[in-house]
C-alpha atoms as a PDB file:
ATOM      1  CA  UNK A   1      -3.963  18.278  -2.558  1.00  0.00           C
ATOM      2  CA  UNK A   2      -5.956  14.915  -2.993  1.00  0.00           C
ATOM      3  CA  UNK A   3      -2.188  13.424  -4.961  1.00  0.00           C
ATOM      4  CA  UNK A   4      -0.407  14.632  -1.594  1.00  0.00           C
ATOM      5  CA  UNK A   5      -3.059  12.508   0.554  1.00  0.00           C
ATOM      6  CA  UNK A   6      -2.865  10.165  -1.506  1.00  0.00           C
ATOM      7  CA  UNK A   7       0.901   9.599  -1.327  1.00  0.00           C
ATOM      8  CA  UNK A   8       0.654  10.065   2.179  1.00  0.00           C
ATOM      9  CA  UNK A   9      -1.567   7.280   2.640  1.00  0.00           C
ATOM     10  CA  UNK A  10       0.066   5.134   0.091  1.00  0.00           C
ATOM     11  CA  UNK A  11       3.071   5.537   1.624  1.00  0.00           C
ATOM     12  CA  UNK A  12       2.052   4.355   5.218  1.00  0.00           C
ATOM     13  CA  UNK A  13       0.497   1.211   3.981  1.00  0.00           C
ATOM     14  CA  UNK A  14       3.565   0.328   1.890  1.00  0.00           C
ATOM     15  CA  UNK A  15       5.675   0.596   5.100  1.00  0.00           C
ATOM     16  CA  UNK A  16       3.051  -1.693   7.149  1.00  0.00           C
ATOM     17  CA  UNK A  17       2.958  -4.225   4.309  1.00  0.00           C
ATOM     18  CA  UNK A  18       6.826  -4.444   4.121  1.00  0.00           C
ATOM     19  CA  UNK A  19       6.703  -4.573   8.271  1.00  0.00           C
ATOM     20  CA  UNK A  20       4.093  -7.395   8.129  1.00  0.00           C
ATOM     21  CA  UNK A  21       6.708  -9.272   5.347  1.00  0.00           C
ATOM     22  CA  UNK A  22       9.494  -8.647   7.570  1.00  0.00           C
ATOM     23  CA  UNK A  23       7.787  -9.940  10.644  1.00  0.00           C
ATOM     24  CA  UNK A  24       9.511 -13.349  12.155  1.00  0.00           C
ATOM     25  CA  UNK A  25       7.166 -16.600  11.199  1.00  0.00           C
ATOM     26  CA  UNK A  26       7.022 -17.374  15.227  1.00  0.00           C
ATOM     27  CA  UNK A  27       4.490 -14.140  15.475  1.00  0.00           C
ATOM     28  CA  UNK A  28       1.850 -16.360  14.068  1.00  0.00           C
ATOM     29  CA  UNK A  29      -0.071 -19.002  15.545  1.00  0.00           C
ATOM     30  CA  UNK A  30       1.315 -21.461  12.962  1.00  0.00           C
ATOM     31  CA  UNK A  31       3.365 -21.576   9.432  1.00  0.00           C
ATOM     32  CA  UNK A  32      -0.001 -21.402   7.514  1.00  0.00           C
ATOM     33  CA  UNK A  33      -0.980 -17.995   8.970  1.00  0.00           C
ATOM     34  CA  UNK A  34       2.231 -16.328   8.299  1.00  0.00           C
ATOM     35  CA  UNK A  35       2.338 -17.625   4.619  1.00  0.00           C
ATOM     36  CA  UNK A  36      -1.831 -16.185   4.584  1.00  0.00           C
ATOM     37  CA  UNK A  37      -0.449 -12.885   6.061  1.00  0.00           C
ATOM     38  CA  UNK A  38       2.634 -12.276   3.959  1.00  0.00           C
ATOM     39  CA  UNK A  39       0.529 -13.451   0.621  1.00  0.00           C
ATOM     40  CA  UNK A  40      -2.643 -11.007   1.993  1.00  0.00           C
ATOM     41  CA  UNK A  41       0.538  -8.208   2.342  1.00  0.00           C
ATOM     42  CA  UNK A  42       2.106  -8.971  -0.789  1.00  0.00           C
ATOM     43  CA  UNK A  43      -1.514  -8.229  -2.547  1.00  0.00           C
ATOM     44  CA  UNK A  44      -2.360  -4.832  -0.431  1.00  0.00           C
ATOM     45  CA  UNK A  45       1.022  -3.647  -1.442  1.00  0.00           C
ATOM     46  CA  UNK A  46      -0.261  -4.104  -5.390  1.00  0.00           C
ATOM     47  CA  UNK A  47      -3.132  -2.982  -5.339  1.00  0.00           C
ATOM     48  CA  UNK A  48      -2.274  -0.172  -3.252  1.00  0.00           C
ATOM     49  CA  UNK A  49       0.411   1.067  -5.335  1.00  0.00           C
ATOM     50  CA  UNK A  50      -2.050   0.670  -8.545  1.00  0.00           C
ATOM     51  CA  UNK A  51      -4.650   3.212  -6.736  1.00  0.00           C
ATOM     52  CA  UNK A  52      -2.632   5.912  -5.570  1.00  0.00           C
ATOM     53  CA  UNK A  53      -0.504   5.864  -9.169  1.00  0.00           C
ATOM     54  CA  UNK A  54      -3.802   5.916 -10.864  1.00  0.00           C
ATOM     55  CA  UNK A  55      -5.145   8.597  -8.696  1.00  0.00           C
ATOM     56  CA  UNK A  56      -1.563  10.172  -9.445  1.00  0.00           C
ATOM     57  CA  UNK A  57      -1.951  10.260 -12.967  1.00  0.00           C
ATOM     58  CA  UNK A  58      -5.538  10.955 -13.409  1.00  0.00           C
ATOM     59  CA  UNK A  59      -5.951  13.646 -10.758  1.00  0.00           C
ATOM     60  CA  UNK A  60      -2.498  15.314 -10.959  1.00  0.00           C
ATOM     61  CA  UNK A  61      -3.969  18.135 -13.112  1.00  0.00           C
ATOM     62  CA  UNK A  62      -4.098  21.709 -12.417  1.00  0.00           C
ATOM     63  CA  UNK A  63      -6.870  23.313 -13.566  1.00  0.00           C
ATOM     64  CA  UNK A  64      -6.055  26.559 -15.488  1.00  0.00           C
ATOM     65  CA  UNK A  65      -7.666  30.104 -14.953  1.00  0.00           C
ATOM     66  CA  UNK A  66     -10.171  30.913 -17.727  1.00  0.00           C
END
C-alpha cells in the first residue's frame, strides 16, 4: 500500500511541477523569479521521481506466508 501512496503523491507533484513550467513568465514579479521557479520545479520534479522509484523498488515486496 505504501508504493500506491507513493505513486499517488508522486504523481500530484509531477503535475504541479509541469503546471509551474507551463505557467506564462508575466505571473512573476520579474524574469528572474520565473527562471528561480521553473529551475526550483525542474529540481522537485528529479528528485521527486528518484524517491518514489526508489521507494518503488525497495518496498515493492510482498512478504510471503511462512
Amino acid at each position: 500500500m505504501i508504493p500506491d501512496l507513493a505513486v499517488i503523491i508522486e504523481l500530484y507533484i509531477a503535475f504541479r511541477m509541469i503546471e509551474v513550467l507551463l505557467m506564462p513568465s508575466s505571473r512573476y514579479t520579474n524574469q528572474g523569479c520565473a527562471v528561480g521557479a521553473k529551475i526550483f520545479a525542474v529540481l522537485v520534479l528529479i528528485i521527486s521521481s528518484g524517491v518514489c522509484l526508489d521507494i518503488l523498488f525497495t518496498g515493492a515486496n510482498t512478504p510471503t506466508l511462512p
